[in-house]
Protein backbone atom coordinates (compact mmCIF):
# COMPACT_ATOMS: atom_id res chain seq x y z
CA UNK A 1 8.68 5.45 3.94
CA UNK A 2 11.34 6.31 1.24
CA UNK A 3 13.54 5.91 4.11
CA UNK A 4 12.72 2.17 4.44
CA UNK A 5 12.48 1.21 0.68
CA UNK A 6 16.01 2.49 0.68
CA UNK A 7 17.40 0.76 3.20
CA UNK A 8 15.33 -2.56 1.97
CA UNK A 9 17.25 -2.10 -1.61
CA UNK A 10 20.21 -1.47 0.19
CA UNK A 11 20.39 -4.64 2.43
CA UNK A 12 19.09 -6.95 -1.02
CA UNK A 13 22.28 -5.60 -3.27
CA UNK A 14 24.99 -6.05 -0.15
CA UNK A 15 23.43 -9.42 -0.23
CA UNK A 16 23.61 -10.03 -3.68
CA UNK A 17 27.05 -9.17 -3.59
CA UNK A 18 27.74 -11.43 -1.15
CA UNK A 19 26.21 -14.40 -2.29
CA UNK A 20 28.35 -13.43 -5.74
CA UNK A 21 31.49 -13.84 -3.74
CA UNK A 22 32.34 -10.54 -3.50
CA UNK A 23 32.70 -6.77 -2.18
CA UNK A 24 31.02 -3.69 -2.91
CA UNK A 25 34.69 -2.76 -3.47
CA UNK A 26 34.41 -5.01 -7.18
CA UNK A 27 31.19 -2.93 -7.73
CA UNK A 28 31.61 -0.73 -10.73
CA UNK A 29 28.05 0.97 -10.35
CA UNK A 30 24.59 -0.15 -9.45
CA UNK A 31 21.24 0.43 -11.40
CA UNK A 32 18.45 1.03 -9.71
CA UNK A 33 14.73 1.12 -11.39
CA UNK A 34 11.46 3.05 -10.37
CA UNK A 35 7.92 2.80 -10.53
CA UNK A 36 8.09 6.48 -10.97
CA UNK A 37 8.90 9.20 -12.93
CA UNK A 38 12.14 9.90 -12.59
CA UNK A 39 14.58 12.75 -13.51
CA UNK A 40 17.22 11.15 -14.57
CA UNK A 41 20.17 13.83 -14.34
CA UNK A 42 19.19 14.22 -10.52
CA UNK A 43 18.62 11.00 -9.82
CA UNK A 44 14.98 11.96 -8.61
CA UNK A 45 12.02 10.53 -8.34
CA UNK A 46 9.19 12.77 -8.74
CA UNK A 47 6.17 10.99 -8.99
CA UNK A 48 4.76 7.78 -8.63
CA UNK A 49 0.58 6.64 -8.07
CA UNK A 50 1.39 3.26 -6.56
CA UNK A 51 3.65 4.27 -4.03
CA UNK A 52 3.32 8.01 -3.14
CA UNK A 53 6.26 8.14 -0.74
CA UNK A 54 8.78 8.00 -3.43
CA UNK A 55 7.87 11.18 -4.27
CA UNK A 56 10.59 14.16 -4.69
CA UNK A 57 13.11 11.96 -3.19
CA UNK A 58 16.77 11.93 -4.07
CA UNK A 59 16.44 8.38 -4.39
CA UNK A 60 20.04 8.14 -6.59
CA UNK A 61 21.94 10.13 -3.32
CA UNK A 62 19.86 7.95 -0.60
CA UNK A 63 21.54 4.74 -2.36
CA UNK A 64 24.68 6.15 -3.32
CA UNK A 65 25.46 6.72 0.48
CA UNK A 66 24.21 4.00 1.81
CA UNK A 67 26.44 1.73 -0.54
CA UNK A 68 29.38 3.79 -1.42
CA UNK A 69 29.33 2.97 -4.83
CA UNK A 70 27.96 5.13 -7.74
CA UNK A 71 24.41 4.33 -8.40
CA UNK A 72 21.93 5.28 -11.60
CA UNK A 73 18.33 5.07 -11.40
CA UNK A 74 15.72 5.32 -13.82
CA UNK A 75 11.84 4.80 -14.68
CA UNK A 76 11.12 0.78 -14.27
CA UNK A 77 9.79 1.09 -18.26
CA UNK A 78 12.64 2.56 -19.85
CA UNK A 79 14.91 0.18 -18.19
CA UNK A 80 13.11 -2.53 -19.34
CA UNK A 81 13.17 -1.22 -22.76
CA UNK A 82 16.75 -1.26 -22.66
CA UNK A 83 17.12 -4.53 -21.38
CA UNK A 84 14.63 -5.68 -24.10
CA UNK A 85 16.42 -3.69 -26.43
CA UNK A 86 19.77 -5.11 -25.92
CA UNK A 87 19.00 -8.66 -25.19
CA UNK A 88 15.68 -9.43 -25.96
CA UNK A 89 13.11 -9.61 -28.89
CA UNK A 90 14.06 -5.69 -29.37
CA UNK A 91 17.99 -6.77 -30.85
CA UNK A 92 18.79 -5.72 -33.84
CA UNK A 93 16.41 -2.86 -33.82
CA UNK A 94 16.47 0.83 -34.19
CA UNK A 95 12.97 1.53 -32.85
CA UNK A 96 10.98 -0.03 -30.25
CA UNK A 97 8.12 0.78 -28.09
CA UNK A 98 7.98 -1.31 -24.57
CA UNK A 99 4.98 -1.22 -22.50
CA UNK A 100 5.12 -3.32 -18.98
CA UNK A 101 1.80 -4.15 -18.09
CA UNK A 102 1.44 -5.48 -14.09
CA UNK A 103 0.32 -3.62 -11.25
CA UNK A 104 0.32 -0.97 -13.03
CA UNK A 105 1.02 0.25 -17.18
CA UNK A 106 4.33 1.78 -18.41
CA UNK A 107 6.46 2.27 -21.22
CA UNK A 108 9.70 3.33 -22.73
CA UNK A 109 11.25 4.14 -26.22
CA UNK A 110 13.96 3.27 -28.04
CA UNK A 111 14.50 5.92 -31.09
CA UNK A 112 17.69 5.39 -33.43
CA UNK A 113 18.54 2.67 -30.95
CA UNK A 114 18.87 5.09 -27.97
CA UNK A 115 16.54 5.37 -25.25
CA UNK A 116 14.48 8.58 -25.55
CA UNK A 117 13.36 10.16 -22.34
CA UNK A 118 12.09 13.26 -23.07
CA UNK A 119 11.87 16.77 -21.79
CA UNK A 120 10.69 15.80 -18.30
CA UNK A 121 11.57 12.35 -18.39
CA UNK A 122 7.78 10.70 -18.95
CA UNK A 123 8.06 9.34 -22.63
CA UNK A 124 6.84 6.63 -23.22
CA UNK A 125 4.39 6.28 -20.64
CA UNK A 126 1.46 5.67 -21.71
CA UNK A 127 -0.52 4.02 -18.16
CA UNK A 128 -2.00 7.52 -17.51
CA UNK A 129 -3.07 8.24 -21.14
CA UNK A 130 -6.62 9.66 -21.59
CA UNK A 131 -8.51 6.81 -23.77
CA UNK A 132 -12.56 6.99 -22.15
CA UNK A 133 -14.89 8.65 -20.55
CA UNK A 134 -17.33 6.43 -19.92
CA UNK A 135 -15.51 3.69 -18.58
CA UNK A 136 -12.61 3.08 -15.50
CA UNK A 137 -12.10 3.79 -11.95
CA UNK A 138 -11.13 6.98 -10.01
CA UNK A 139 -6.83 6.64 -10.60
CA UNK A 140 -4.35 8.08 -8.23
CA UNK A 141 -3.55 10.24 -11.11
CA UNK A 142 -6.62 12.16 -10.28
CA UNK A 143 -8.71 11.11 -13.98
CA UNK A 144 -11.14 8.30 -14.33
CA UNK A 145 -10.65 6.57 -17.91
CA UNK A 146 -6.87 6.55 -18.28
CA UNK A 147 -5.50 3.17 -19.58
CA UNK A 148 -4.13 2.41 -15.89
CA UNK A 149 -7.67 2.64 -14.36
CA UNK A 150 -8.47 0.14 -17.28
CA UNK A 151 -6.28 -1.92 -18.52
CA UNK A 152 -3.67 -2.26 -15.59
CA UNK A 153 -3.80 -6.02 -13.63
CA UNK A 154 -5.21 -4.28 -10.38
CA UNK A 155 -7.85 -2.38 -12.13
CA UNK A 156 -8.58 -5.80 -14.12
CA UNK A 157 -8.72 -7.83 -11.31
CA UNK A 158 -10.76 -5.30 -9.61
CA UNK A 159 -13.41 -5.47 -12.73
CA UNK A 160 -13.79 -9.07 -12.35
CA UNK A 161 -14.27 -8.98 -8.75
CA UNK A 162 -17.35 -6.11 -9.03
CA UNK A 163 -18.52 -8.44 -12.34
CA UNK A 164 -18.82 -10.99 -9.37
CA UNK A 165 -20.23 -9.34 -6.91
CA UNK A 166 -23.25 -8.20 -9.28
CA UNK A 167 -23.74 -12.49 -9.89
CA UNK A 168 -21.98 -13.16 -12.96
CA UNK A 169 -20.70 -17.14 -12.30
CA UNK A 170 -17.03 -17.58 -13.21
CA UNK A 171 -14.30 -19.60 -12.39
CA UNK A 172 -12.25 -16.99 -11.43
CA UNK A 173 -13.52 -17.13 -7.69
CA UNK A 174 -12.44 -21.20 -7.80
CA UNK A 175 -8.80 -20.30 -8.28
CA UNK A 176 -9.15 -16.88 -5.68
CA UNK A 177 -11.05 -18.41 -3.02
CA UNK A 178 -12.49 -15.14 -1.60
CA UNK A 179 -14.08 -12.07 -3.35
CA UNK A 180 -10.66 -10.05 -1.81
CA UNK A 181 -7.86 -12.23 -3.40
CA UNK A 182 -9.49 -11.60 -6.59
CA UNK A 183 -6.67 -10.96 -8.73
CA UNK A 184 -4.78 -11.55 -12.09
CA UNK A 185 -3.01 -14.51 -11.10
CA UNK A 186 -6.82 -16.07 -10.36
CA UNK A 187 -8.04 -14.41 -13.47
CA UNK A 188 -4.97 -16.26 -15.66
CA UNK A 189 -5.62 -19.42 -14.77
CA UNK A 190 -9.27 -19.00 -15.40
CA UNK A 191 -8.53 -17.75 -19.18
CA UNK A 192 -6.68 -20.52 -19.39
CA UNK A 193 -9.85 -22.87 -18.50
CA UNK A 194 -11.90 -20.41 -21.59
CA UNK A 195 -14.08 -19.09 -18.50
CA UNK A 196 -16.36 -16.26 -19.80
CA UNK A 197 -15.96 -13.75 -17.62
CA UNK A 198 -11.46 -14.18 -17.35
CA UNK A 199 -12.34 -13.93 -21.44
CA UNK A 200 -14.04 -10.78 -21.17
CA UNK A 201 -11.52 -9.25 -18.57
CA UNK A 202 -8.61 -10.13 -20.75
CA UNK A 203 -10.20 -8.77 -23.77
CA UNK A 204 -11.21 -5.86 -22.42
CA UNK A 205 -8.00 -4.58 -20.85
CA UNK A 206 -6.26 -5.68 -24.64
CA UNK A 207 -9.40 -3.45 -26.21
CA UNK A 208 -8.33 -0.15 -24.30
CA UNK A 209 -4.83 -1.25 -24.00
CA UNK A 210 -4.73 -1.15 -27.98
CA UNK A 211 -6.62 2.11 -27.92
């Protein structure tokens, strides 16, 4: 429950804190990131497809109480965007575009050097982007052929595992074990053997990525 990731978050900063040598008291303010869309000014998140139970929770005022200390929260992209932004390959730029490709696909923007959110908080996110319709699996977004139910590691991973199960011979199973811990970690170290099939994954997921 939101209830539980809360209090989860909550216990990892205190502890954090502590292992810094010191109080929340030194605390100035705490970020918090999201796989979610978020609305920012309420400190909301509204929706999220990998883990529904953040949904339309006051996720910034959950925190904020249970810490005492004031707390901002964001989309997991965009706050990666900053970060890259102000400290990584993004420095010295005025415009970037950040996409975070794991689990799941995301993005944020950086426009004049600022990060732009947009109207309703979802720019830059590009995971549930239209891009087939011939190819993908059913999304928790509700369409079949975004770039999440393509391109994103568990779709991937998933891809490999059916090109398994229909007898395609890969190295990929060597590093999982079992059909069911099929997954990108397994599918790396394949590509990085030149196996076929992690090839083919890989350059798929880039293909409709780049689309």
């Amino acid at each position: 429950t939101a209830n539980e990731l809360i209090t989860f978050l909550a216990q990892q900063t205190e502890s954090l804190v502590e292992k810094a040598g010191m109080t929340l008291d030194n605390i100035r303010g705490i970020g918090a990131a999201f796989p979610s869309s978020v609305d920012f000014k309420r400190g909301v998140t509204l929706e999220s497809s990998n883990i529904v139970s953040l949904n339309e929770q006051p996720v910034r005022n959950m925190l904020r109480q249970r810490l005492q200390v004031p707390v901002y929260v964001d989309n997991d992209g965009n706050v990666a965007a900053l970060a890259e932004h102000q400290y990584g390959a993004g420095r010295g730029y005025d415009h970037m575009i950040y996409a975070t490709l794991a689990t799941g696909i995301g993005g944020g923007l950086i426009l004049n050097g600022q990060l732009y959110r947009g109207m309703h908080g979802m720019a830059g996110e590009i995971g549930h982007t239209f891009i087939s319709d011939s190819t993908g699996y059913p999304c928790g977004c509700g369409v079949i052929g975004c770039v999440h139910s393509i391109a994103s590691g568990f779709f991937m991973a998933r891809y490999a595992m059916d090109r398994i199960k229909e007898g395609e011979e890969s190295r990929i199973l060597d590093y999982a074990g079992t059909l069911s811990n099929i997954d990108m970690i397994a599918v790396g170290r394949a590509f990085q053997m030149n196996d076929p099939l992690a090839l083919e994954v890989v350059n798929r997921g880039a293909e409709y990525l780049g689309r």
